[in-house]
PDB file of N, CA and C in Angstrom:
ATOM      1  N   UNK A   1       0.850  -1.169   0.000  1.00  0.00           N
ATOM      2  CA  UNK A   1       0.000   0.000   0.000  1.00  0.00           C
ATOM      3  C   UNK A   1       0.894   1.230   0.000  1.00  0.00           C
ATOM      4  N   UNK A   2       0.612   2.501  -0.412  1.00  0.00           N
ATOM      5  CA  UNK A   2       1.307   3.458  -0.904  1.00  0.00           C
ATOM      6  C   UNK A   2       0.405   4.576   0.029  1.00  0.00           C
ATOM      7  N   UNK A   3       1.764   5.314   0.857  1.00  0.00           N
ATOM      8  CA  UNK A   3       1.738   6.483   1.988  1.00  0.00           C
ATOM      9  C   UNK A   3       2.548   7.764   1.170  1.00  0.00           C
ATOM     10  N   UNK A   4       1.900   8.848   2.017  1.00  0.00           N
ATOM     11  CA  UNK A   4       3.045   9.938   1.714  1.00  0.00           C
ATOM     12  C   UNK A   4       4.016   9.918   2.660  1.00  0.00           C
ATOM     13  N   UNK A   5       5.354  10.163   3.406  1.00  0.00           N
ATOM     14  CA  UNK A   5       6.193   9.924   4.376  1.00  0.00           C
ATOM     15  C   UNK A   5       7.005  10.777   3.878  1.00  0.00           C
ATOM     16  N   UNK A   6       6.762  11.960   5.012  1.00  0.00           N
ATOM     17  CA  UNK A   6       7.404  13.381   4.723  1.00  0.00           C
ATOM     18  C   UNK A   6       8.673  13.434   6.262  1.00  0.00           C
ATOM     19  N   UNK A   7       9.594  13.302   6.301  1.00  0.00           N
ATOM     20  CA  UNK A   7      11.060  13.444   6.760  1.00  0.00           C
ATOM     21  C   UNK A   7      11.210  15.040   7.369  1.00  0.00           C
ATOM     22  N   UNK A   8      11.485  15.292   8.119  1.00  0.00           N
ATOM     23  CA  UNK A   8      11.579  16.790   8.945  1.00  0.00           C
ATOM     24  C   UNK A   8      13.142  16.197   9.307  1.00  0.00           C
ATOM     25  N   UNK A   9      13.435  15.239   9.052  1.00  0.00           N
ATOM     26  CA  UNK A   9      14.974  15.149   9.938  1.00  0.00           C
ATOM     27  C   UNK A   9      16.251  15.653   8.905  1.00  0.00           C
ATOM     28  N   UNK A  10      17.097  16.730   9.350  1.00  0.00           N
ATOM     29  CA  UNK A  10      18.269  17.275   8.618  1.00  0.00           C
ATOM     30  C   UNK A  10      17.688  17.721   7.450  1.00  0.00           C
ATOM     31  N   UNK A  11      17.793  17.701   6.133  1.00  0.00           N
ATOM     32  CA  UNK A  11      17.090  18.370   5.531  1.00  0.00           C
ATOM     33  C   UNK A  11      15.653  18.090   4.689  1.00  0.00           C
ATOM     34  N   UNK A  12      15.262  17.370   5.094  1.00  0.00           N
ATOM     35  CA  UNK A  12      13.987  16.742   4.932  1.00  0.00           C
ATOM     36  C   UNK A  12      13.728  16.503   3.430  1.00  0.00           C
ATOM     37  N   UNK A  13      12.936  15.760   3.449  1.00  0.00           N
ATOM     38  CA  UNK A  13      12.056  15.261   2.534  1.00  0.00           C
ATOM     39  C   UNK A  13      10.551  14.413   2.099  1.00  0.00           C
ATOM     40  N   UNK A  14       9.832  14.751   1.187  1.00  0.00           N
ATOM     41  CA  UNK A  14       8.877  13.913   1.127  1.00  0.00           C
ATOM     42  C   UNK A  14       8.531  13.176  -0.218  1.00  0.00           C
ATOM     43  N   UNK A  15       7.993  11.896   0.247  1.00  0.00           N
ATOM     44  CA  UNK A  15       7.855  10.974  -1.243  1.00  0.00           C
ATOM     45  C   UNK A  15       6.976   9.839  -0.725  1.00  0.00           C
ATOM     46  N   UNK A  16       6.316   9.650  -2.100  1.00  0.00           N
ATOM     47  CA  UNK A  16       5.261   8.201  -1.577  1.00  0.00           C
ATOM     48  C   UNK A  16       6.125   7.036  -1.416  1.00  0.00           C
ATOM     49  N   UNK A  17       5.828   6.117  -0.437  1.00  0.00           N
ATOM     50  CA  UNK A  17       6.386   4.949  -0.065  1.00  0.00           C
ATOM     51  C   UNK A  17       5.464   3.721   0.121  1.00  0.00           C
ATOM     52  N   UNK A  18       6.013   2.451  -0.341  1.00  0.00           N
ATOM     53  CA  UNK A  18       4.843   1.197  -0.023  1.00  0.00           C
ATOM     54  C   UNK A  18       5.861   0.454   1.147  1.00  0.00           C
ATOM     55  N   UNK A  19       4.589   0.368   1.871  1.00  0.00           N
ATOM     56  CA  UNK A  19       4.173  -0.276   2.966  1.00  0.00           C
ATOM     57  C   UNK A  19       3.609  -1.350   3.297  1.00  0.00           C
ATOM     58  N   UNK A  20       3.799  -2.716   3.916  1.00  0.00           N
ATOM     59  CA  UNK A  20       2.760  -3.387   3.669  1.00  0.00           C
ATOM     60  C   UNK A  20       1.575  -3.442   4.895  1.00  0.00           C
ATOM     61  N   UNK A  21       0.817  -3.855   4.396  1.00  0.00           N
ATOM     62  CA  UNK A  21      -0.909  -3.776   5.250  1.00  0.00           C
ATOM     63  C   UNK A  21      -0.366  -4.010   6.495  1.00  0.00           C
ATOM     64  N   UNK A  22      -1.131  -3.447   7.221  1.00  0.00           N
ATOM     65  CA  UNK A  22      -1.098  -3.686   8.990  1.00  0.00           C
ATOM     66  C   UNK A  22       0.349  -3.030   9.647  1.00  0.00           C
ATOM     67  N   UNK A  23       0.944  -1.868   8.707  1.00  0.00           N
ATOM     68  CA  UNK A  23       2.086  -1.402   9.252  1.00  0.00           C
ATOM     69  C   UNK A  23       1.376  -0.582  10.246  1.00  0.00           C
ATOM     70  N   UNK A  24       2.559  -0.636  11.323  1.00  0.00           N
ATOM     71  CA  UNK A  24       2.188   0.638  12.888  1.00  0.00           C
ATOM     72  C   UNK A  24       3.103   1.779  12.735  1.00  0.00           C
ATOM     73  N   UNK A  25       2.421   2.926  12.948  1.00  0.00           N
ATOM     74  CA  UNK A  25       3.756   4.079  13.236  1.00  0.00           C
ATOM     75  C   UNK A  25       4.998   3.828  14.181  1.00  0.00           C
ATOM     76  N   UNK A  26       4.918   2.733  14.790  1.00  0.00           N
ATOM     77  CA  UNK A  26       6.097   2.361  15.254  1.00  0.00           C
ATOM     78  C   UNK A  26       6.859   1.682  14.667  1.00  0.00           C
ATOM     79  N   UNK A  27       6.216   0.267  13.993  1.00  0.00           N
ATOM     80  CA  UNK A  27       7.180   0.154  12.778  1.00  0.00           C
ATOM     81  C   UNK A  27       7.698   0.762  12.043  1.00  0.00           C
ATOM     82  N   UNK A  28       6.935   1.955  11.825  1.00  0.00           N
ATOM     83  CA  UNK A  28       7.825   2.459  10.417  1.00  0.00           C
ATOM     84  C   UNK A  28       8.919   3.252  10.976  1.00  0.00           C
ATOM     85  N   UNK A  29       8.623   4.144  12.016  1.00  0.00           N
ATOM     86  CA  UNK A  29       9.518   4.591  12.776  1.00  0.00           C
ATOM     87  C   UNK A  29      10.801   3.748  12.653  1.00  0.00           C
ATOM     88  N   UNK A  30      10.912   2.850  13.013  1.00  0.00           N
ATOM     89  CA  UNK A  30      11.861   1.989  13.427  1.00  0.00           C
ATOM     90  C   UNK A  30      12.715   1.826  12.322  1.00  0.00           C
ATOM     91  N   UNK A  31      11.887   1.219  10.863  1.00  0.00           N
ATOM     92  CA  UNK A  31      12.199   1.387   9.858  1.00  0.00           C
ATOM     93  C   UNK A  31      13.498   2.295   9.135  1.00  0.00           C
ATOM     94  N   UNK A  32      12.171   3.817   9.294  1.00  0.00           N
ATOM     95  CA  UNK A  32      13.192   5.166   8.677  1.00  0.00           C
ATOM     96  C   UNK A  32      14.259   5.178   9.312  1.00  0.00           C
ATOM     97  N   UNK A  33      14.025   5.576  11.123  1.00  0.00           N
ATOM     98  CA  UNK A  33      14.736   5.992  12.131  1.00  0.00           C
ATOM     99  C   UNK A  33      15.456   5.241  12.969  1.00  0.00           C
ATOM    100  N   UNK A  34      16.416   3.954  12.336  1.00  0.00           N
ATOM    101  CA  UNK A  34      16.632   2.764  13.219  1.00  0.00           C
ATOM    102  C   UNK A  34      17.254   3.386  14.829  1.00  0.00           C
ATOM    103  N   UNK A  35      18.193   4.168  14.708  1.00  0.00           N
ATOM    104  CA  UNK A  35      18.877   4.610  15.884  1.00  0.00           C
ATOM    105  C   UNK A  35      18.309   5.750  16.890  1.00  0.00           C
ATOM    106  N   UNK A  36      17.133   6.174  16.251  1.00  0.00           N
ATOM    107  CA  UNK A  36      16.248   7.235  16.796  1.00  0.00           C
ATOM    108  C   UNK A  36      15.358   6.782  18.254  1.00  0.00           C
ATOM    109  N   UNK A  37      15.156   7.871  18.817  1.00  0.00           N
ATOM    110  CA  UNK A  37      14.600   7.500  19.867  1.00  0.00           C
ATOM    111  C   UNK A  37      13.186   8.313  19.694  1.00  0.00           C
ATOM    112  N   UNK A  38      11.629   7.407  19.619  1.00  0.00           N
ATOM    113  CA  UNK A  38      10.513   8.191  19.469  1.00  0.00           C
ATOM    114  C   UNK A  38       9.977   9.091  20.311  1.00  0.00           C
ATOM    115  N   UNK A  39      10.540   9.173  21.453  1.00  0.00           N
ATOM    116  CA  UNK A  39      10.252  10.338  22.428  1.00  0.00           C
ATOM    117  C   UNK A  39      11.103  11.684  22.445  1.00  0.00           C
ATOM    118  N   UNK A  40      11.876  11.643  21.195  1.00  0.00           N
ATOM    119  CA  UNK A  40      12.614  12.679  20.346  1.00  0.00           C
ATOM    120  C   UNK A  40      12.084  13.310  19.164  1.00  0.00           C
ATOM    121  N   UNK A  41      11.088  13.149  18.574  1.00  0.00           N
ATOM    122  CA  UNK A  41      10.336  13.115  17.858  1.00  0.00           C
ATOM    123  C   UNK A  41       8.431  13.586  17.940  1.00  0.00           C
ATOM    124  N   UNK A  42       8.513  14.649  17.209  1.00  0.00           N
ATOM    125  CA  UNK A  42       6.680  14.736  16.948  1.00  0.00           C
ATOM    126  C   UNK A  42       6.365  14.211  15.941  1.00  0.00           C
ATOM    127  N   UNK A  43       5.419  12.782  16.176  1.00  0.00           N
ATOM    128  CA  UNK A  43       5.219  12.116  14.842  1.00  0.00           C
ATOM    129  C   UNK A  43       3.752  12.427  14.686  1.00  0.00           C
ATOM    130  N   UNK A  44       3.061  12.904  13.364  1.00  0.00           N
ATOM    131  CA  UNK A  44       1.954  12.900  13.237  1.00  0.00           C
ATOM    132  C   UNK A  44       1.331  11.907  11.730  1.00  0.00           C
ATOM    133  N   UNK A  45      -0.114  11.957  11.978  1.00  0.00           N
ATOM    134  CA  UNK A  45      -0.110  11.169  10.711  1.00  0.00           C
ATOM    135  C   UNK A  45      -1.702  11.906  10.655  1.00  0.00           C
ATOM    136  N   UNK A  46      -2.030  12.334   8.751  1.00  0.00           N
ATOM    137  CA  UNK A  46      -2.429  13.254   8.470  1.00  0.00           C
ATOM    138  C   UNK A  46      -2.843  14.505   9.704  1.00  0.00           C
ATOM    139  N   UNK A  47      -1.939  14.839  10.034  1.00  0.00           N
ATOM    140  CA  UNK A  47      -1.495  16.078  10.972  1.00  0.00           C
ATOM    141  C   UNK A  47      -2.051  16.102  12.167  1.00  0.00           C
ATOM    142  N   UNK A  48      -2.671  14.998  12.598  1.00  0.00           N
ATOM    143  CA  UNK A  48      -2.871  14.261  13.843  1.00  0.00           C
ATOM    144  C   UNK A  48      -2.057  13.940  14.509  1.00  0.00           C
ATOM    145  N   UNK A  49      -1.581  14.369  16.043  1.00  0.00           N
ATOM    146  CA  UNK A  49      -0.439  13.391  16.525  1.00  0.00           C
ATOM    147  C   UNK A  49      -1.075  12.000  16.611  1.00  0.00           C
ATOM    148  N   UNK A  50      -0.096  10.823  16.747  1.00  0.00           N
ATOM    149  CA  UNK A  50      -0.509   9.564  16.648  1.00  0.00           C
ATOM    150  C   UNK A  50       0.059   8.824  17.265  1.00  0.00           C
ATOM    151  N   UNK A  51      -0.286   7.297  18.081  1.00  0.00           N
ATOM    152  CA  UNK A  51       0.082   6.751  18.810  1.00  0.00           C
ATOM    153  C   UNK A  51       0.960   5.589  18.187  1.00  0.00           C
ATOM    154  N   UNK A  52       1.757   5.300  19.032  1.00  0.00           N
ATOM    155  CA  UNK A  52       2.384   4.257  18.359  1.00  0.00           C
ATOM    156  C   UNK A  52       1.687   2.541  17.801  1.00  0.00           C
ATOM    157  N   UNK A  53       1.019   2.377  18.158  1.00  0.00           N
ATOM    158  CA  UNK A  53      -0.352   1.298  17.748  1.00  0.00           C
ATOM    159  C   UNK A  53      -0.952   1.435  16.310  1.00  0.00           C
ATOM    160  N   UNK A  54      -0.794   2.825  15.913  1.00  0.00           N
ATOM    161  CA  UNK A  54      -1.748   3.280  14.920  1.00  0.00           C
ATOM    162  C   UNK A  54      -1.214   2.482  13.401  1.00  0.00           C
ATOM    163  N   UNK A  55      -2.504   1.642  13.124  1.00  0.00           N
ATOM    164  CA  UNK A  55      -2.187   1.436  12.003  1.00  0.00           C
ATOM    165  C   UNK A  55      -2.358   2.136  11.014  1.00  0.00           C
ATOM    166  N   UNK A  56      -1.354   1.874  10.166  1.00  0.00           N
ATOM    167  CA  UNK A  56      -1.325   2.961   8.564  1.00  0.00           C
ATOM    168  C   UNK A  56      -1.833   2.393   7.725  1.00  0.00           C
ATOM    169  N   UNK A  57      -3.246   3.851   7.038  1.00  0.00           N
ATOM    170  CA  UNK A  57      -3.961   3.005   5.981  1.00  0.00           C
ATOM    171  C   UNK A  57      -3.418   4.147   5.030  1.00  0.00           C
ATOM    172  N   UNK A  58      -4.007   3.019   3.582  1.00  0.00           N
ATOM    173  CA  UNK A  58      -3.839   3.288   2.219  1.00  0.00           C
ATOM    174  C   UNK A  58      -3.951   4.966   2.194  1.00  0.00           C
ATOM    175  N   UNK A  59      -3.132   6.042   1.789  1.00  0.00           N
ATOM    176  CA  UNK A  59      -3.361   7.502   1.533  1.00  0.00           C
ATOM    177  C   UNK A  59      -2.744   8.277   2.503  1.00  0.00           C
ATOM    178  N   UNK A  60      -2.674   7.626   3.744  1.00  0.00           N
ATOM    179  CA  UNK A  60      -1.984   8.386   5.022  1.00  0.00           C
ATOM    180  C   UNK A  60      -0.574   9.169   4.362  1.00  0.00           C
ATOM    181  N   UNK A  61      -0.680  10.189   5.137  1.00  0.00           N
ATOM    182  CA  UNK A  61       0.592  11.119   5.653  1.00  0.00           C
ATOM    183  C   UNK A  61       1.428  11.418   6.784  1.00  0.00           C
ATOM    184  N   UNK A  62       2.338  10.362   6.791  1.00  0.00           N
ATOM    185  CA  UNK A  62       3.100  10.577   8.242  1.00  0.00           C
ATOM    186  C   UNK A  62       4.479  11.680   8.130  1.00  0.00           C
ATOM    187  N   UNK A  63       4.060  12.593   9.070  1.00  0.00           N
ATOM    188  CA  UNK A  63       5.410  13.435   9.173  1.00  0.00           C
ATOM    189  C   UNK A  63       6.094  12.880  10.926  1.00  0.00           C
ATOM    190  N   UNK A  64       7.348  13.071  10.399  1.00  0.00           N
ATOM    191  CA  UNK A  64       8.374  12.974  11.912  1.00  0.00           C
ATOM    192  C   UNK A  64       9.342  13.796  11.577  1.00  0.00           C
ATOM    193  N   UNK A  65       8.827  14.850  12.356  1.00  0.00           N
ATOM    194  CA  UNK A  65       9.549  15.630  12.758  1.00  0.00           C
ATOM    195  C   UNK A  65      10.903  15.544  14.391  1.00  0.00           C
ATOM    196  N   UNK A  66      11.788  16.186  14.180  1.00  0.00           N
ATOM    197  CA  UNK A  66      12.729  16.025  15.654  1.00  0.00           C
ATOM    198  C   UNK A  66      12.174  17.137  16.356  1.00  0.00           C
ATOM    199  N   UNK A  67      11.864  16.669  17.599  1.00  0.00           N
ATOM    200  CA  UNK A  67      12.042  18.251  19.045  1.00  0.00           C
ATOM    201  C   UNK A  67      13.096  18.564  19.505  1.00  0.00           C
ATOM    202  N   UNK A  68      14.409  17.831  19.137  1.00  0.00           N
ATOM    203  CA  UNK A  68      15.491  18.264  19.833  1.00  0.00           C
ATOM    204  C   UNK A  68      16.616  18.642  18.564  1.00  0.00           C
ATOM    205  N   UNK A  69      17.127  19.774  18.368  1.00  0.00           N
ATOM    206  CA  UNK A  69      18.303  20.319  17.068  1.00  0.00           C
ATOM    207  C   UNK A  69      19.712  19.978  17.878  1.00  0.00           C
ATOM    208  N   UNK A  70      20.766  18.859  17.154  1.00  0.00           N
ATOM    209  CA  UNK A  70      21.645  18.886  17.901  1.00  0.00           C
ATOM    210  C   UNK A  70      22.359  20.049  17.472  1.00  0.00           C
ATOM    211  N   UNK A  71      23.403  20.244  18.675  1.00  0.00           N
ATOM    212  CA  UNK A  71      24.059  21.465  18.471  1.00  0.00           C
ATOM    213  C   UNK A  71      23.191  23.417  18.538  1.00  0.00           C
ATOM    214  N   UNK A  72      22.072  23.019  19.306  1.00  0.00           N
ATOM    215  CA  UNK A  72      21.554  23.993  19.834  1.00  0.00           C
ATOM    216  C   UNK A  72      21.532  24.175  20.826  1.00  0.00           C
ATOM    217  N   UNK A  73      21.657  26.138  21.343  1.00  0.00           N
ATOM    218  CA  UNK A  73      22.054  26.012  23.119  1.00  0.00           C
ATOM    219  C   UNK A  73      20.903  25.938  23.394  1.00  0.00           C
ATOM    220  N   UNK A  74      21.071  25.934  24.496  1.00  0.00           N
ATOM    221  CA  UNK A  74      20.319  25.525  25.981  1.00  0.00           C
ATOM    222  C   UNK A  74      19.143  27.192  26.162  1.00  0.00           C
TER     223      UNK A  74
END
């Protein structure tokens, strides 16, 4: 099944991606972001924040964005 999956990390990007049925925003997370930590992160999906459970259907738009810029002060 085919998502939009729009990237906020470093210089971002967005592009449709297939997925298969019954993917979770945590999977995919895991996926994009292997070394990432999701409580570093505002993940939304069509501009909803979203839980990690949430399954992704056919048309969705997940953005993950970072809350933390390394190399920014305090």
């Amino acid at each position: 099944m085919r998502i939009m999956y729009i990237n906020n990390f470093g210089g971002g990007f967005a592009d449709h991606i297939e997925i298969e049925e019954g993917t979770t925003v945590s999977k995919l997370f895991a996926q994009k972001i292997p070394d990432g930590r999701p409580e570093d992160y505002l993940i939304r999906v069509n501009r909803l924040p979203a839980s990690r459970d949430q399954i992704l259907k056919e048309g969705d738009r997940i953005t993950i964005t970072p809350t933390k810029i390394e190399g920014a002060a305090a």
